[in-house]
PDB file of N, CA and C in Angstrom:
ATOM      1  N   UNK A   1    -182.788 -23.448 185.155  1.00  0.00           N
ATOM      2  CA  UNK A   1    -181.511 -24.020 184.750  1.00  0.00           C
ATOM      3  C   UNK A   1    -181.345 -23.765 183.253  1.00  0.00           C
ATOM      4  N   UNK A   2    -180.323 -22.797 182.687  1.00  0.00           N
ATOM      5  CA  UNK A   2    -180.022 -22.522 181.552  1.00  0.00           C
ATOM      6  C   UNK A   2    -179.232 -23.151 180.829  1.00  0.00           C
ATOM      7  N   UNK A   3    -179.583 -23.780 179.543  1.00  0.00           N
ATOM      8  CA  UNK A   3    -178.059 -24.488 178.737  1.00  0.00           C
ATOM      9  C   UNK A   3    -178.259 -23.859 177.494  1.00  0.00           C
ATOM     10  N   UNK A   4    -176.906 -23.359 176.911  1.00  0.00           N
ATOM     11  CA  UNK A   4    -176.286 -22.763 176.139  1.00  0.00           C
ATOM     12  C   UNK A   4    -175.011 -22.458 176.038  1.00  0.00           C
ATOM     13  N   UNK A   5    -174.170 -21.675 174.810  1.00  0.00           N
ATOM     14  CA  UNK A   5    -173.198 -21.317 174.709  1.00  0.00           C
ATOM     15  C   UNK A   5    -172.860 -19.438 175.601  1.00  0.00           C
ATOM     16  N   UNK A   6    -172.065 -19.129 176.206  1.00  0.00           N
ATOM     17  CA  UNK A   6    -171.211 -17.995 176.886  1.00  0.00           C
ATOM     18  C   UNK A   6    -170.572 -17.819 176.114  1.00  0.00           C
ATOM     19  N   UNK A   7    -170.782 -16.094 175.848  1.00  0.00           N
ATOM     20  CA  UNK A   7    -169.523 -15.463 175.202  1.00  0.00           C
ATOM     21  C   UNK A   7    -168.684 -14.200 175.819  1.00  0.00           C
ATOM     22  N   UNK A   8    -167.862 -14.690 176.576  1.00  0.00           N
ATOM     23  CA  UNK A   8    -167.012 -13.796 177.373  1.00  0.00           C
ATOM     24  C   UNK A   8    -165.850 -13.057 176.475  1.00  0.00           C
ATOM     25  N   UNK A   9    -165.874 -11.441 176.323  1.00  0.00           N
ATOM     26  CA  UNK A   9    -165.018 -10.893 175.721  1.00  0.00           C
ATOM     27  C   UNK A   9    -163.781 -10.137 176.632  1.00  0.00           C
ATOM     28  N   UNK A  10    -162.857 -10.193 176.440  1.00  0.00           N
ATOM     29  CA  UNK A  10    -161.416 -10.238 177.217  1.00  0.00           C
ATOM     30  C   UNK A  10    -160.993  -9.011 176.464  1.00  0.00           C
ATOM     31  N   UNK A  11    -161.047  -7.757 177.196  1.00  0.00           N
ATOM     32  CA  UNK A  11    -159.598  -6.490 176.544  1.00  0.00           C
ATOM     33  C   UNK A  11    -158.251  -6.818 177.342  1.00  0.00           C
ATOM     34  N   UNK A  12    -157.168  -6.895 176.891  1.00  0.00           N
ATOM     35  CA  UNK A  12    -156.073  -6.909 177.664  1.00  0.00           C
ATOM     36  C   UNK A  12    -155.068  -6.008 177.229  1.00  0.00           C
ATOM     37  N   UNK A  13    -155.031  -4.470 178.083  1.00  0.00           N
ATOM     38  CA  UNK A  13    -154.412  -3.695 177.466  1.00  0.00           C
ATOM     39  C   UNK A  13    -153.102  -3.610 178.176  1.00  0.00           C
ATOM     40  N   UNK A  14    -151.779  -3.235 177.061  1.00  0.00           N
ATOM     41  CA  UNK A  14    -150.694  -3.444 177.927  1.00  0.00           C
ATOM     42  C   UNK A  14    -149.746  -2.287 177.803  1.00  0.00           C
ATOM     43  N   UNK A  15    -149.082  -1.882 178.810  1.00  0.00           N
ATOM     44  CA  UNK A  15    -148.533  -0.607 178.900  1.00  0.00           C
ATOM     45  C   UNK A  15    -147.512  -0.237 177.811  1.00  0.00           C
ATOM     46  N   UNK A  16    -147.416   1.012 177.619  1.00  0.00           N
ATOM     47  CA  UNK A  16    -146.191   1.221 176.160  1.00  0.00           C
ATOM     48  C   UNK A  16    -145.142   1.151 177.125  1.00  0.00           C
ATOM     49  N   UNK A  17    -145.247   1.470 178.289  1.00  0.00           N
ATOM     50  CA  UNK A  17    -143.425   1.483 179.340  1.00  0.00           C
ATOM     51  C   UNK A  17    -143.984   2.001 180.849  1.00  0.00           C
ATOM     52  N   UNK A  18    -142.882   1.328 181.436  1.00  0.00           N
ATOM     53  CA  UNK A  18    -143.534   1.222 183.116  1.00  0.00           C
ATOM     54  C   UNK A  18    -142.323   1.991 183.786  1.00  0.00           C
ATOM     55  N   UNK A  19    -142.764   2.381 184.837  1.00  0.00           N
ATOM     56  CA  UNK A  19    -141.543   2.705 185.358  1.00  0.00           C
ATOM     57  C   UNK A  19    -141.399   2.743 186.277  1.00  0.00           C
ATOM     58  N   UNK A  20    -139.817   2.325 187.443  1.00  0.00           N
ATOM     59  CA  UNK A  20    -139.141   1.790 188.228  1.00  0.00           C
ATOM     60  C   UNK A  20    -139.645   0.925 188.725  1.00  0.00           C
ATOM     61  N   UNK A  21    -141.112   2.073 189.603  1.00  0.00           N
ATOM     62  CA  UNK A  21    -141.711   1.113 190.760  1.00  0.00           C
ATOM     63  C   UNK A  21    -142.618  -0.229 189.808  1.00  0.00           C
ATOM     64  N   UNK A  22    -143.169   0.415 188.894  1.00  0.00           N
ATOM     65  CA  UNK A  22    -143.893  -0.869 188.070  1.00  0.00           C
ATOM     66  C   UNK A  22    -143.217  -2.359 187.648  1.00  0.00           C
ATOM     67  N   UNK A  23    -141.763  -1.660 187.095  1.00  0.00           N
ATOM     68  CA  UNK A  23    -141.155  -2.977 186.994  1.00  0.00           C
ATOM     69  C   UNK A  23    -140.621  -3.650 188.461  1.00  0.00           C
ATOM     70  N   UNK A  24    -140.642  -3.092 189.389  1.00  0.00           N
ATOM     71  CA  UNK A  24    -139.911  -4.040 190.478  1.00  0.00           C
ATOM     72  C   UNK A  24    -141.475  -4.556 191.005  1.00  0.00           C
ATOM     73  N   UNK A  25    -142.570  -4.422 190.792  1.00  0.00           N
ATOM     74  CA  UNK A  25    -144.057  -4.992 191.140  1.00  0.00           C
ATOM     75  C   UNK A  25    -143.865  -6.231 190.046  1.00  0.00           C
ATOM     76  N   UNK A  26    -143.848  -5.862 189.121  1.00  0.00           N
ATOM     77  CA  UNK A  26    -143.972  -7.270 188.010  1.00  0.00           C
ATOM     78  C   UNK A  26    -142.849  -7.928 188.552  1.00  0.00           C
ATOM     79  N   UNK A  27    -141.674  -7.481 188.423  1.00  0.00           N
ATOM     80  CA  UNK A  27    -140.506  -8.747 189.165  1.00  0.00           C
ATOM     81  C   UNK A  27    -141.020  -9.257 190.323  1.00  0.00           C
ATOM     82  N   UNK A  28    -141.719  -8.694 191.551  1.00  0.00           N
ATOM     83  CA  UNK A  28    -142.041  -9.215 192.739  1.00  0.00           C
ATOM     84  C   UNK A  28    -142.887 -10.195 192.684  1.00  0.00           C
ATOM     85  N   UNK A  29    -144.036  -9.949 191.582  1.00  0.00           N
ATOM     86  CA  UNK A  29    -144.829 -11.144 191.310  1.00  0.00           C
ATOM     87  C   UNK A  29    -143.778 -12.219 190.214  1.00  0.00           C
ATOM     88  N   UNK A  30    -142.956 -11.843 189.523  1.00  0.00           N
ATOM     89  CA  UNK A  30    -142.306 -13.009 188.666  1.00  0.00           C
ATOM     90  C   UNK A  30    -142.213 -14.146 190.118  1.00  0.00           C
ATOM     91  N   UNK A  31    -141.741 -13.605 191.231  1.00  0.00           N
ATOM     92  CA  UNK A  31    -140.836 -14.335 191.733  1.00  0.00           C
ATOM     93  C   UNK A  31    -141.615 -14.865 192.775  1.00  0.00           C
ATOM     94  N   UNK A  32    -143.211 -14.690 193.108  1.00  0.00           N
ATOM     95  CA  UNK A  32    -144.145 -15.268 193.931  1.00  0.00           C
ATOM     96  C   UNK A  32    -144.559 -16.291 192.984  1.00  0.00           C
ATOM     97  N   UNK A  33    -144.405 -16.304 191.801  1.00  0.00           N
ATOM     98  CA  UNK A  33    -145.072 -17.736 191.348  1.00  0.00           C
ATOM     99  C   UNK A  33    -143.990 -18.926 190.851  1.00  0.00           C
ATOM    100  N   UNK A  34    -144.347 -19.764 190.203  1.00  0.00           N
ATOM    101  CA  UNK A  34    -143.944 -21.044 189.887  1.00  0.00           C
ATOM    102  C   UNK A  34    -144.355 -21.624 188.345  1.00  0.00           C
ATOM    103  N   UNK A  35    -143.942 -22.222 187.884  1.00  0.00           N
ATOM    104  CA  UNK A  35    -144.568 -22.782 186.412  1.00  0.00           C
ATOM    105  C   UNK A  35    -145.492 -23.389 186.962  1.00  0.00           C
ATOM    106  N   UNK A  36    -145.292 -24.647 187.708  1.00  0.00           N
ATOM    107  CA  UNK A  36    -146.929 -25.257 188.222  1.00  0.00           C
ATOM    108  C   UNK A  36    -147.744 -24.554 188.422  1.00  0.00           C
ATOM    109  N   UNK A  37    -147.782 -22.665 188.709  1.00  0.00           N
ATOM    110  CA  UNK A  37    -148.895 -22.533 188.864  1.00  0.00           C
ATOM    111  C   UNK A  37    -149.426 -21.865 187.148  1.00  0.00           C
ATOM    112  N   UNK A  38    -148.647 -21.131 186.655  1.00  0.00           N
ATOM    113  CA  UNK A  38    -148.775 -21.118 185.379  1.00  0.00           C
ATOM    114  C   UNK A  38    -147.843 -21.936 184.697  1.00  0.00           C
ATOM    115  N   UNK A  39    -148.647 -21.983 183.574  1.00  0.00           N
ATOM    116  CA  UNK A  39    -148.381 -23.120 182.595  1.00  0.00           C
ATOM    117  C   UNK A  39    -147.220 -22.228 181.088  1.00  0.00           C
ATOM    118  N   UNK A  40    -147.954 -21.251 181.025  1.00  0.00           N
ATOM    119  CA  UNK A  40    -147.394 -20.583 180.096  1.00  0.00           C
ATOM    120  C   UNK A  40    -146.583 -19.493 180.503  1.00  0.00           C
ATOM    121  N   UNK A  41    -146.320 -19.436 181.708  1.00  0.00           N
ATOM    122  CA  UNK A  41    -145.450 -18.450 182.928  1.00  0.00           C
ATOM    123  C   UNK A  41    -144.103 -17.912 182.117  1.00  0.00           C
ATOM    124  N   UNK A  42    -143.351 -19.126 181.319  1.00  0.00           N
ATOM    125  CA  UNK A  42    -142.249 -18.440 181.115  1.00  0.00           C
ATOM    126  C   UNK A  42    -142.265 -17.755 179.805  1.00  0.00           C
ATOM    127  N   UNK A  43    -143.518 -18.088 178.784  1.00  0.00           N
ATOM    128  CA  UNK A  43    -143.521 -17.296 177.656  1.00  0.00           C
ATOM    129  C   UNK A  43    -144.033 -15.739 177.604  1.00  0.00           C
ATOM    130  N   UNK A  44    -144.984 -15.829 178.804  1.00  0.00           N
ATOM    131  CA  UNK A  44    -145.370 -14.102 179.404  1.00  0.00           C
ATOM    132  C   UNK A  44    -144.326 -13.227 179.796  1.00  0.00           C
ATOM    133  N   UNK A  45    -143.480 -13.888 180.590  1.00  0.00           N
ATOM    134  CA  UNK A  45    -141.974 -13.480 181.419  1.00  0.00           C
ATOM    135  C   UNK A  45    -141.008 -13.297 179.847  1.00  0.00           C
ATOM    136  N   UNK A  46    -140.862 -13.951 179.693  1.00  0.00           N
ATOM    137  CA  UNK A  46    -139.731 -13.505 178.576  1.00  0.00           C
ATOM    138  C   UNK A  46    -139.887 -12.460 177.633  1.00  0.00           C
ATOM    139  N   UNK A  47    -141.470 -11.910 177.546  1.00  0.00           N
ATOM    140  CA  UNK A  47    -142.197 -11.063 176.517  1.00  0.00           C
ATOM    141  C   UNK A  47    -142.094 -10.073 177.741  1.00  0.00           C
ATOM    142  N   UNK A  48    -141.857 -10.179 178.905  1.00  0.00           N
ATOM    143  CA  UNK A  48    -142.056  -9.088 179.749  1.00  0.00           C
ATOM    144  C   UNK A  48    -140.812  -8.421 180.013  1.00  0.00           C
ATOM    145  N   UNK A  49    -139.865  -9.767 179.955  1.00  0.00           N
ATOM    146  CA  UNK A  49    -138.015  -9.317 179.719  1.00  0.00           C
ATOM    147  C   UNK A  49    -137.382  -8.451 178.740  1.00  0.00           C
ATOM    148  N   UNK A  50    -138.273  -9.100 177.524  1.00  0.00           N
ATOM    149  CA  UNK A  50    -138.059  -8.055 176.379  1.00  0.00           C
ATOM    150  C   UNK A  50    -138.259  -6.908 176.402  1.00  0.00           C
ATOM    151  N   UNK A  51    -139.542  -6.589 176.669  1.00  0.00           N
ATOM    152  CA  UNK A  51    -140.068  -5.292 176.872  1.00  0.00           C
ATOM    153  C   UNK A  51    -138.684  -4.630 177.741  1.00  0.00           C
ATOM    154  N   UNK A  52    -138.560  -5.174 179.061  1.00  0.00           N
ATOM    155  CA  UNK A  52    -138.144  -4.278 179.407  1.00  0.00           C
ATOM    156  C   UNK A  52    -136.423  -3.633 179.105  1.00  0.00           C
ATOM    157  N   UNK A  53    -135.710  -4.678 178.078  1.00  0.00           N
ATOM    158  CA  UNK A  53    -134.121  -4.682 177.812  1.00  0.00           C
ATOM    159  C   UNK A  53    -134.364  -3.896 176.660  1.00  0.00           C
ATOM    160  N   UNK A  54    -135.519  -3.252 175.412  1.00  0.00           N
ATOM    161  CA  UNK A  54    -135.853  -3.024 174.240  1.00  0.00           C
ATOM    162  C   UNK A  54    -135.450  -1.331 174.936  1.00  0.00           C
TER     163      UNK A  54
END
């Protein structure tokens, strides 16, 4: 039984531009979830809106 601190490192790389079929996959998932299930759901979505009206 080990006790200590974990250090988990996270890359999150994100596309320069998607196209057609990519954005109607991200809309398909916009619209399978809910804020209850994410918390920060609509600040990802709106950064994802941008992207795509820019």
């Amino acid at each position: 039984k080990g006790k200590g601190d974990q250090y988990v490192r996270v890359v999150v790389e994100i596309p320069k531009s998607l196209n057609n079929k990519q954005k109607d996959m991200i809309r398909q998932f916009e619209n399978s979830t809910t804020e209850k299930n994410y918390a920060k759901r609509r600040s990802f979505f709106d950064k994802l809106k941008k992207m795509f009206n820019d």
